[in-house]
Protein backbone atom coordinates (compact mmCIF):
# COMPACT_ATOMS: atom_id res chain seq x y z
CA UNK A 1 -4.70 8.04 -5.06
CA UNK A 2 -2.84 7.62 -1.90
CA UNK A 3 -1.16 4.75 -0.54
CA UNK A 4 -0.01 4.22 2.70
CA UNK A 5 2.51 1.35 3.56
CA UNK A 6 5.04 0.57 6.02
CA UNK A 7 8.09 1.80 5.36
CA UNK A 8 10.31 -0.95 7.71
CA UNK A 9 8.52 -3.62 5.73
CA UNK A 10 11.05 -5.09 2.89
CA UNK A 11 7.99 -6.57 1.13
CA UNK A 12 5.54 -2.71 1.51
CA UNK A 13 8.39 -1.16 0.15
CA UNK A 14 9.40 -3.24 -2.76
CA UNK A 15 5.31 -2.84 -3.37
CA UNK A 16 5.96 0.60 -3.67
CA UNK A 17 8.73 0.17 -5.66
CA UNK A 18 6.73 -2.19 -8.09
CA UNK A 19 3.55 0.83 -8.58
CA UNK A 20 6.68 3.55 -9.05
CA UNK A 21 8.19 1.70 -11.80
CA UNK A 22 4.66 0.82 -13.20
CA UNK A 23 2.54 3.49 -12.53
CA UNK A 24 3.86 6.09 -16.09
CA UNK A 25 1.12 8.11 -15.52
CA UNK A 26 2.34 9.46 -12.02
CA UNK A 27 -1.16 9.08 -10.28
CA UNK A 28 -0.18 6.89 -7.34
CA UNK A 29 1.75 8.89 -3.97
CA UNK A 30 2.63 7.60 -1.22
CA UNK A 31 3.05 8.11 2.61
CA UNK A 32 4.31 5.79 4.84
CA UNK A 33 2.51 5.11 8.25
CA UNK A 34 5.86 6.41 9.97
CA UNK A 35 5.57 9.83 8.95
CA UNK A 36 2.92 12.28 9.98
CA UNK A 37 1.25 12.28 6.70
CA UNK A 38 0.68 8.86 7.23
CA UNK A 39 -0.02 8.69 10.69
CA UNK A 40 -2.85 11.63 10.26
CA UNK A 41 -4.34 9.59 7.29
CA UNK A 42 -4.48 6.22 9.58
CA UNK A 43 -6.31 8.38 12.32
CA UNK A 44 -8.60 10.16 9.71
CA UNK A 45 -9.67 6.68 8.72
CA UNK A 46 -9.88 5.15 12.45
CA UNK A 47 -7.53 2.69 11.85
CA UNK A 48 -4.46 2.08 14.64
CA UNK A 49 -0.95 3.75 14.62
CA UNK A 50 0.66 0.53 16.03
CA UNK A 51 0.37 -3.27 15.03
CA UNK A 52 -1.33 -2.17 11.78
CA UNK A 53 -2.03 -4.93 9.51
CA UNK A 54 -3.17 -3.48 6.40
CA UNK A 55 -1.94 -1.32 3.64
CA UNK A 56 -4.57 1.84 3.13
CA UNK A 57 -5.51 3.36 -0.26
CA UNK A 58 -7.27 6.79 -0.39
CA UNK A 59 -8.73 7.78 -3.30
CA UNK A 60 -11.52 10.61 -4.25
CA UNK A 61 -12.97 10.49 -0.05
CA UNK A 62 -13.14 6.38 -0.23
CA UNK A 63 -10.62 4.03 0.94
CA UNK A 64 -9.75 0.69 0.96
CA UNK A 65 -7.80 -1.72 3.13
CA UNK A 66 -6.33 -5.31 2.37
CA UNK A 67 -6.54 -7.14 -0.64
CA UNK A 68 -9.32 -4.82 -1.84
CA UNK A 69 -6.52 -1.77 -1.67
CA UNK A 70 -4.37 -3.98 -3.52
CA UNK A 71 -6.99 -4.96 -6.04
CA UNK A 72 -8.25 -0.97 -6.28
CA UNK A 73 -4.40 -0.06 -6.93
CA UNK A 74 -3.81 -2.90 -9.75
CA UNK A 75 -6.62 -1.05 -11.59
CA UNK A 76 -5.57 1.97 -11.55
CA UNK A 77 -2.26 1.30 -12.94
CA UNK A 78 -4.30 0.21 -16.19
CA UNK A 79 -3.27 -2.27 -18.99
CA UNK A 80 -3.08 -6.41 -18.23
CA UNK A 81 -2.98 -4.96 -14.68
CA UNK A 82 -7.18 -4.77 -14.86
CA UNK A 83 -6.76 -8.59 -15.17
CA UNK A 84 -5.94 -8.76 -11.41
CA UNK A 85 -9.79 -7.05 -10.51
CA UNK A 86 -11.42 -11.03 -11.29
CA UNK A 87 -10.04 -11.67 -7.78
CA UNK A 88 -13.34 -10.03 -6.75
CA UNK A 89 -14.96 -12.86 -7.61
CA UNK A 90 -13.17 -14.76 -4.55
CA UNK A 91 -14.81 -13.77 -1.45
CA UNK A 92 -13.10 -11.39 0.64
CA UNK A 93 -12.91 -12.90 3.73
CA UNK A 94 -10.66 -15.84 1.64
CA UNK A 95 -8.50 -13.52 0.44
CA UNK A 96 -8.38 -11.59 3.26
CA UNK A 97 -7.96 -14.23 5.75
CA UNK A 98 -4.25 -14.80 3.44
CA UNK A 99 -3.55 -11.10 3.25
CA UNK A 100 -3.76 -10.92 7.52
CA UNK A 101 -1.63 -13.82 7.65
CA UNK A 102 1.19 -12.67 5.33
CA UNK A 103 0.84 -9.20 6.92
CA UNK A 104 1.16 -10.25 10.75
CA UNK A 105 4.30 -12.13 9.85
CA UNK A 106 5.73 -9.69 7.32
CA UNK A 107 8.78 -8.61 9.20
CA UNK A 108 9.99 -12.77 9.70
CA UNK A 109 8.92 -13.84 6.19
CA UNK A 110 10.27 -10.48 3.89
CA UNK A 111 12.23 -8.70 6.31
CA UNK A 112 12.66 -5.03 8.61
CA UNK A 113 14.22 -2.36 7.42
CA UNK A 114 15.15 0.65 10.24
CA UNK A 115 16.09 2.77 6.97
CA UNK A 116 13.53 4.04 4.98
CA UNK A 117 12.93 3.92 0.82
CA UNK A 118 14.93 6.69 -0.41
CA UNK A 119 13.02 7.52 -3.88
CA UNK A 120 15.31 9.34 -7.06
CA UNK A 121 14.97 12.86 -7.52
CA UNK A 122 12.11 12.16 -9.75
CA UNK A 123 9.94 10.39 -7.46
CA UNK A 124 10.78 12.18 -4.55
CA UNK A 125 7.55 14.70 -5.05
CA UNK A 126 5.18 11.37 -5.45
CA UNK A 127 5.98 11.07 -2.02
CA UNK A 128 3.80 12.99 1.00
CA UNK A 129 6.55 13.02 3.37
């Protein structure tokens, strides 16, 4: 599985932060839509390079986008963490209509970073740029 977040956003990368300390099992990487990695997987799935407003999750030739890559990630990571997949049973445009919100005023609600994540040693090869 592949996730791929904005790396300026204070709240994308403290997400990423969260699935590295929670994910043991090492199956999450990452890629952040400022690298080429990133950029090339936002193209692949037709989705814009700038004023992007969605965090992407590529797994096995699917993907998702909004709160169903958040959902789809939460499951992976196994344990109580399944718990979070009985949001499918609110309708996605709800929870979607929140997730746009939050995400078009990320940068004045969580903050911008100009400096990216810098991962440990350890989880430096988790990451595809």
């Amino acid at each position: 599985m592949i996730v791929v977040f904005d790396a300026q956003c204070l709240l994308c990368s403290r997400w990423v932060q969260f699935l590295l300390q929670h994910d043991r099992q090492g199956r999450i990487r990452f890629a952040s839509m400022q690298g080429a990695t990133g950029r090339a997987l936002l193209q692949a799935a037709g989705l814009p390079l700038q004023g992007l407003e969605t965090l992407l999750v590529l797994d096995g030739g699917r993907s998702w986008q909004h709160t169903a890559a958040i959902l789809r990630v939460l499951h992976t990571l196994g344990g109580a963490w399944r718990l979070a997949w009985l949001a499918w049973l609110v309708p996605a445009p709800l929870r979607d209509r929140l997730y746009r919100w939050v995400a078009r005023h990320r940068y004045r609600l969580f903050g911008r970073s100009e400096a990216c994540l810098m991962p440990t040693p350890e989880q430096a090869a988790r990451f595809l740029d």
